[in-house]
PDB file of N, CA and C in Angstrom:
ATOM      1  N   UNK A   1      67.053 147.463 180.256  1.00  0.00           N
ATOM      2  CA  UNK A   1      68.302 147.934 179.686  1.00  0.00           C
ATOM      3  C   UNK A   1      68.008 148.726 178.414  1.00  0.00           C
ATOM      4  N   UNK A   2      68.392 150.084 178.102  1.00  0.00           N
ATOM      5  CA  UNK A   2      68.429 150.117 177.084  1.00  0.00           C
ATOM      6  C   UNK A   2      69.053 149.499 175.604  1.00  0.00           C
ATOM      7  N   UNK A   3      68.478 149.954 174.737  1.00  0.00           N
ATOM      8  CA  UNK A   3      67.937 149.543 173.199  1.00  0.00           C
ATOM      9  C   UNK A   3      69.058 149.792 172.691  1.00  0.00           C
ATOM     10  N   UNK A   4      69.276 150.857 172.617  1.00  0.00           N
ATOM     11  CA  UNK A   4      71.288 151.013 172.079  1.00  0.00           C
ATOM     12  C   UNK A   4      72.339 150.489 172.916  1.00  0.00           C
ATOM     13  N   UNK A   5      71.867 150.435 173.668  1.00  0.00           N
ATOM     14  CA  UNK A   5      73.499 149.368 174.748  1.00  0.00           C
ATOM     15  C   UNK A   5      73.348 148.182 173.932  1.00  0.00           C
ATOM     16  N   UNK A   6      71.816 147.759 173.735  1.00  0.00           N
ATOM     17  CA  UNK A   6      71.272 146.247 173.371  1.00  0.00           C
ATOM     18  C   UNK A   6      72.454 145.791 172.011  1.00  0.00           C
ATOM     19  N   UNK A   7      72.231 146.737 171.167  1.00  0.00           N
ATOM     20  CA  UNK A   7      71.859 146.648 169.502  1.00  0.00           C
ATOM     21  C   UNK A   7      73.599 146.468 169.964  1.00  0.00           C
ATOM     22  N   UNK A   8      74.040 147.793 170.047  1.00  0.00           N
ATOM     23  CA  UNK A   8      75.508 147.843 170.075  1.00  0.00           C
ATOM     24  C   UNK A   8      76.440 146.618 170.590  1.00  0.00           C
ATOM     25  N   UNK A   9      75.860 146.121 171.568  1.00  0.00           N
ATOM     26  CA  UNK A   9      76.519 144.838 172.155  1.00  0.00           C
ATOM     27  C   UNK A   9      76.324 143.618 171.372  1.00  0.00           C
ATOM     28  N   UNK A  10      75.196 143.908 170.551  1.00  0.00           N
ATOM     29  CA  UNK A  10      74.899 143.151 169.792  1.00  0.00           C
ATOM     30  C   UNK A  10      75.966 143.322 168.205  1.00  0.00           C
ATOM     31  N   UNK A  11      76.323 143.940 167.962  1.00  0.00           N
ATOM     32  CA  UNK A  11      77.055 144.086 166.989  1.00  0.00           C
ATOM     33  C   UNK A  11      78.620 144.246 167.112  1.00  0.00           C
ATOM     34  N   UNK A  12      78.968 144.339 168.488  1.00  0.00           N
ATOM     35  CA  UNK A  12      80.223 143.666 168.738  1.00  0.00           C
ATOM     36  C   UNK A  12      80.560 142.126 168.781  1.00  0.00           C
ATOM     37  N   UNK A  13      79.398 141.477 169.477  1.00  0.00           N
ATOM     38  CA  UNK A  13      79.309 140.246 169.155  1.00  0.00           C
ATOM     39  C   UNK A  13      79.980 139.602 168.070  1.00  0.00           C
ATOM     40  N   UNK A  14      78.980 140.645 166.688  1.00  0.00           N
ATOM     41  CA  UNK A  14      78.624 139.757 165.378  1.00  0.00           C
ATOM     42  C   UNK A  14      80.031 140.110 164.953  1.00  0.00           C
ATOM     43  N   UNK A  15      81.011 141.046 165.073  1.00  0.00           N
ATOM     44  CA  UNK A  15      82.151 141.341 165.006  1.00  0.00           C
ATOM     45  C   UNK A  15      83.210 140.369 165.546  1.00  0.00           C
ATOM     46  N   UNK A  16      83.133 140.377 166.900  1.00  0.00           N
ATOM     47  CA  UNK A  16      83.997 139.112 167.303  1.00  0.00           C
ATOM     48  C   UNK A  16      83.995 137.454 167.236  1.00  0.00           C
ATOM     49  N   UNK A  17      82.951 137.463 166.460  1.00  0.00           N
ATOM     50  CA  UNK A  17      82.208 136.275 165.921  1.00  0.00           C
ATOM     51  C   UNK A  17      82.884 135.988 164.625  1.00  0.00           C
ATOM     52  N   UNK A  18      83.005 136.880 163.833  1.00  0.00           N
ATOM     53  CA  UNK A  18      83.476 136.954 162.398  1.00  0.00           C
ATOM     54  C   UNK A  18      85.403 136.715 162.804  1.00  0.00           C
ATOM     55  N   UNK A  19      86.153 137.762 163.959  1.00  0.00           N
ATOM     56  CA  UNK A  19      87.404 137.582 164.251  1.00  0.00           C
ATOM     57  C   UNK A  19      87.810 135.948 164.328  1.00  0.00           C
ATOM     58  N   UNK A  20      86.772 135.418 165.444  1.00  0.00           N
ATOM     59  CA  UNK A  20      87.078 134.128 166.329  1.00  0.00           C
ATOM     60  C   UNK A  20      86.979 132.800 164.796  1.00  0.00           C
ATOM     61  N   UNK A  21      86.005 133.197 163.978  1.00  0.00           N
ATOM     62  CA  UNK A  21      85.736 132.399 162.718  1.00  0.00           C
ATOM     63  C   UNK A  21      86.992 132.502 162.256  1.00  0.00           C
ATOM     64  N   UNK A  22      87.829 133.456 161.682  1.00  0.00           N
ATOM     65  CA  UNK A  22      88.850 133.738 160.835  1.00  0.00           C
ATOM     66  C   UNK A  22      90.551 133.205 162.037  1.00  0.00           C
ATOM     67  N   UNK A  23      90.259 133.677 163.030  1.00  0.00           N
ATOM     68  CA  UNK A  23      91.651 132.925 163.867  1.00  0.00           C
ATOM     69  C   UNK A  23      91.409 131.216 163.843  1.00  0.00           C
ATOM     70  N   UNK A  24      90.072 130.536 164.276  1.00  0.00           N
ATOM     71  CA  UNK A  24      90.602 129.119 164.180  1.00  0.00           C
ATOM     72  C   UNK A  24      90.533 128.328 162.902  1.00  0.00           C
ATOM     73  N   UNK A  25      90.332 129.459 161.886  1.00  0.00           N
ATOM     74  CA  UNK A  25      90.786 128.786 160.348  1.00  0.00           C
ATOM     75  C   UNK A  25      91.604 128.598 160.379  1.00  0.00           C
ATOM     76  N   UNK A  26      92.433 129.787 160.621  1.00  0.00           N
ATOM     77  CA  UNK A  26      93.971 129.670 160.530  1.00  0.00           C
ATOM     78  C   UNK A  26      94.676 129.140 161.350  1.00  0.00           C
ATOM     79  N   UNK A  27      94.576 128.897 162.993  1.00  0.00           N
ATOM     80  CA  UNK A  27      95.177 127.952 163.625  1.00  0.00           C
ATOM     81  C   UNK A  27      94.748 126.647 163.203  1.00  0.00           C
ATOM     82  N   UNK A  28      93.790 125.962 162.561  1.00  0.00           N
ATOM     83  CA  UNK A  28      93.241 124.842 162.484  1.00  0.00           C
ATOM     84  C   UNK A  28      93.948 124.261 160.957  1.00  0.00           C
ATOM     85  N   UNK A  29      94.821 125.056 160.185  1.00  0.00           N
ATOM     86  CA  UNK A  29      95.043 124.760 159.408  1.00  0.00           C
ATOM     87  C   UNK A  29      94.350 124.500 157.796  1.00  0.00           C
ATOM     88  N   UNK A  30      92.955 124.655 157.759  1.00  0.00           N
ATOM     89  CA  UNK A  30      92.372 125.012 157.092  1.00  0.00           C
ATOM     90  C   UNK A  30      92.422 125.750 155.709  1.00  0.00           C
ATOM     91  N   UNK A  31      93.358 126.797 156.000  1.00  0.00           N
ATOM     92  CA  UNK A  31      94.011 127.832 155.202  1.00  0.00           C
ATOM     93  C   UNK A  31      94.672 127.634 153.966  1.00  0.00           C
ATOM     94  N   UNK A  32      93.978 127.058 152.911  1.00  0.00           N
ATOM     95  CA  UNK A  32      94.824 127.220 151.535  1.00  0.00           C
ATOM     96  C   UNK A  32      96.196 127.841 152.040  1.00  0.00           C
ATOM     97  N   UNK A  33      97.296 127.029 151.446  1.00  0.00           N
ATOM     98  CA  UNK A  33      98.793 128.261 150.942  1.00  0.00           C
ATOM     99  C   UNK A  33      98.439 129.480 149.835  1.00  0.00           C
ATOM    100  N   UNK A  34      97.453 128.740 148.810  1.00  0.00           N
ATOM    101  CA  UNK A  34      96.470 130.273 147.726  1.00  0.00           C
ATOM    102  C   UNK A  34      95.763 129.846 147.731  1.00  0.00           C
ATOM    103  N   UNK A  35      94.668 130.125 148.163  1.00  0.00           N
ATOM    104  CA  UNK A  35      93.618 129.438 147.918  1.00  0.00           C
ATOM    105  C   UNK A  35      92.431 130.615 146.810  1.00  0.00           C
ATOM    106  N   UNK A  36      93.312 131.610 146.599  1.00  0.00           N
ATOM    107  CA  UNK A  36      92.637 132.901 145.919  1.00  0.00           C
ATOM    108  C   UNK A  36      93.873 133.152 144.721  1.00  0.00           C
ATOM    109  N   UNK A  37      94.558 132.542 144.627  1.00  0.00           N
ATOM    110  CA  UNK A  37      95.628 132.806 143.317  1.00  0.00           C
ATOM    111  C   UNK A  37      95.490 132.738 142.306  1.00  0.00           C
ATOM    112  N   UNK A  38      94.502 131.856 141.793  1.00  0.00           N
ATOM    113  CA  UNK A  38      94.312 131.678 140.522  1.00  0.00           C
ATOM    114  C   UNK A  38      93.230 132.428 140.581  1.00  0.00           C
ATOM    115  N   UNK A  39      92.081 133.152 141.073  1.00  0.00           N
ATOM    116  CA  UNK A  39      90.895 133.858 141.051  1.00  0.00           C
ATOM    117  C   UNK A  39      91.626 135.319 140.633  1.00  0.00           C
ATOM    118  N   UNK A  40      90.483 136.476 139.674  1.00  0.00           N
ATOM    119  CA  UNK A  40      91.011 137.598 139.067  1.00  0.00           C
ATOM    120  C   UNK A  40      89.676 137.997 139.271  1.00  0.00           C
ATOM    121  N   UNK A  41      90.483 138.610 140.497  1.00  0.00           N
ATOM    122  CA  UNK A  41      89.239 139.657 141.607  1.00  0.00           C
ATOM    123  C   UNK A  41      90.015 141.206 141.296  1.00  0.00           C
ATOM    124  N   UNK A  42      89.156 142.011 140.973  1.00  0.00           N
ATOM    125  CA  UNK A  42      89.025 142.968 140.201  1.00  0.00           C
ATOM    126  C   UNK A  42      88.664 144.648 142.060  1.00  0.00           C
ATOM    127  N   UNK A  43      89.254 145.489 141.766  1.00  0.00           N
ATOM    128  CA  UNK A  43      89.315 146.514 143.033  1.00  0.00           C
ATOM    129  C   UNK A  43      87.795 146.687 143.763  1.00  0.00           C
ATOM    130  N   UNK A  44      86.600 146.182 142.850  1.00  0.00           N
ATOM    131  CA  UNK A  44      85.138 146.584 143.092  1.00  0.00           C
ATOM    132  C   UNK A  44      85.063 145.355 143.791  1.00  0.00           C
ATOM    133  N   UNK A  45      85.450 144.175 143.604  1.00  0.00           N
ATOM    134  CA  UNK A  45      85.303 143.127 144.429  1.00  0.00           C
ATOM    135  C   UNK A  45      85.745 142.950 145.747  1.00  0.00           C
ATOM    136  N   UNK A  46      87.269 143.407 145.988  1.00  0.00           N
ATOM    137  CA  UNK A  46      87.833 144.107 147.303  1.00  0.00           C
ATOM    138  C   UNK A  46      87.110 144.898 147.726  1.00  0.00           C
ATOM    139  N   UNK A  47      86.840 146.321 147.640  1.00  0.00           N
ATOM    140  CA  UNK A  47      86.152 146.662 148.196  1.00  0.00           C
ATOM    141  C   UNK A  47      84.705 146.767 148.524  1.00  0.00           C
ATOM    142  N   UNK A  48      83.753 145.550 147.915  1.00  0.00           N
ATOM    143  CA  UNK A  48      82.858 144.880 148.754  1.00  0.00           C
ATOM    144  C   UNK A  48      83.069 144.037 149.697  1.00  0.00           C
ATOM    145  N   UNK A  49      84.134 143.789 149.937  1.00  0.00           N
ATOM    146  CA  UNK A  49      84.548 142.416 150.275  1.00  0.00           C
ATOM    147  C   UNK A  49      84.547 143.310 151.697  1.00  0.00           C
ATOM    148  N   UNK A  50      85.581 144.634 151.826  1.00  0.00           N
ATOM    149  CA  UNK A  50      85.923 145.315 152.394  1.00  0.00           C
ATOM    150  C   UNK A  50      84.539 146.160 153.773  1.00  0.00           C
ATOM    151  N   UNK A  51      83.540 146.896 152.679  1.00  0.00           N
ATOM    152  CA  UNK A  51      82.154 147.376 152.961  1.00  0.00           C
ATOM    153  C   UNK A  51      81.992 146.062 153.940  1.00  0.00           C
ATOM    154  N   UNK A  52      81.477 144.781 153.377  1.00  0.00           N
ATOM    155  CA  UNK A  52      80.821 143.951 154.357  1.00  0.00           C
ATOM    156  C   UNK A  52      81.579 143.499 155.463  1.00  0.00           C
ATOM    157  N   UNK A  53      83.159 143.906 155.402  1.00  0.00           N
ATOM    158  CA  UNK A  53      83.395 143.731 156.951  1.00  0.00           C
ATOM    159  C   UNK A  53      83.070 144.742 157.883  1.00  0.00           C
ATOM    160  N   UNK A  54      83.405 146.054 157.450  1.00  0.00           N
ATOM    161  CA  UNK A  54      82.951 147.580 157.463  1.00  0.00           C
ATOM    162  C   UNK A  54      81.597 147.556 158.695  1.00  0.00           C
ATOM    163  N   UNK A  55      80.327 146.488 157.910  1.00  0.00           N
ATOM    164  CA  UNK A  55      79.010 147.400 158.138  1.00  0.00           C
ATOM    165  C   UNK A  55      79.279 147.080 160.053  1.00  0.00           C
ATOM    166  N   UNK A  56      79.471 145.758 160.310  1.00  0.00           N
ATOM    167  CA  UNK A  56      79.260 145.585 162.035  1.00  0.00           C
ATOM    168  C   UNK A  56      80.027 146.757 163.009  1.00  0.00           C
ATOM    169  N   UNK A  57      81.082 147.402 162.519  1.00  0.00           N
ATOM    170  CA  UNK A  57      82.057 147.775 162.583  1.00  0.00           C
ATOM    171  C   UNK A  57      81.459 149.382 163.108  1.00  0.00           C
ATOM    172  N   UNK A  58      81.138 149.354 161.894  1.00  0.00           N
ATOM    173  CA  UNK A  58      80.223 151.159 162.202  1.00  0.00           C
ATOM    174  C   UNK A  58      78.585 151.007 162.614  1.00  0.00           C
ATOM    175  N   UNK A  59      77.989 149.779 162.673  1.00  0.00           N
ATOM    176  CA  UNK A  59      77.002 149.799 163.210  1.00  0.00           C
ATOM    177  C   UNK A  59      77.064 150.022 164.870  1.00  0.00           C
ATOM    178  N   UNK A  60      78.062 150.175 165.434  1.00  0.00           N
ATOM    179  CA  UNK A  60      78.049 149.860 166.902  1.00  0.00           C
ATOM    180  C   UNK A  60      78.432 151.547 167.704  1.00  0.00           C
ATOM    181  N   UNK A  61      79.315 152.166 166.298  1.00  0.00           N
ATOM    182  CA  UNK A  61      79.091 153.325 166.493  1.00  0.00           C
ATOM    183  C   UNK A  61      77.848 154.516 166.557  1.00  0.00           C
ATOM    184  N   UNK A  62      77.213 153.984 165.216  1.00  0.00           N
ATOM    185  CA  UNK A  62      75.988 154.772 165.047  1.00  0.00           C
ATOM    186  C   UNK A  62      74.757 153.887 165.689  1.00  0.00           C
ATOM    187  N   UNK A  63      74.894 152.824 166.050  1.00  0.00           N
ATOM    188  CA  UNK A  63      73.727 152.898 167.461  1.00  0.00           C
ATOM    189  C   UNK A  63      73.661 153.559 168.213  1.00  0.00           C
ATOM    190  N   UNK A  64      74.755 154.046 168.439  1.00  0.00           N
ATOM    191  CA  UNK A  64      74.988 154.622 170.049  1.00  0.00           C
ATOM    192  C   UNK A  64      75.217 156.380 169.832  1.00  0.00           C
ATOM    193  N   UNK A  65      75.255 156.748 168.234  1.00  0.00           N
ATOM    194  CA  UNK A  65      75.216 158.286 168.674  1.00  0.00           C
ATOM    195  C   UNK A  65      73.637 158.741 168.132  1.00  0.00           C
ATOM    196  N   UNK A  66      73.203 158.006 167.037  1.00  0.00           N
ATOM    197  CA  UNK A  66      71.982 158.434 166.267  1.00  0.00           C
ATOM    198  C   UNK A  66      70.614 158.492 167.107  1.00  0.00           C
ATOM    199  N   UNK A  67      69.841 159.424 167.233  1.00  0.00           N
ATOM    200  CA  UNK A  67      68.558 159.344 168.205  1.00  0.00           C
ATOM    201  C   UNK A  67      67.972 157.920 167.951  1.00  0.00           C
TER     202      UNK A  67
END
């Protein structure tokens, strides 16, 4: 099989891995009502926060167009 089908399937995975983590928090109840309210997270912190959901996201794209 090829190496980019590989990688790419592989990084949908790690993607729906991260979804399936975040839905049975929240069905499981888990979920602070704030559990971030009193924290003073600043726009550079969002958007790392943001980037590291980002990277699986576009890795699955650029497996599959980059030589």
């Amino acid at each position: 099989m090829d190496t980019k089908i590989m990688l790419s399937a592989t990084w949908v995975v790690a993607t729906l891995i991260y979804l399936y983590g975040d839905v049975l928090r929240i069905c499981s109840g888990d979920l602070a009502k704030k559990p971030m309210s009193d924290m003073n997270l600043n726009q550079y912190v969002w958007l790392g926060l943001a980037v590291l959901m980002l990277i699986p996201i576009l890795m699955v794209i650029l497996n599959l167009v980059m030589p």
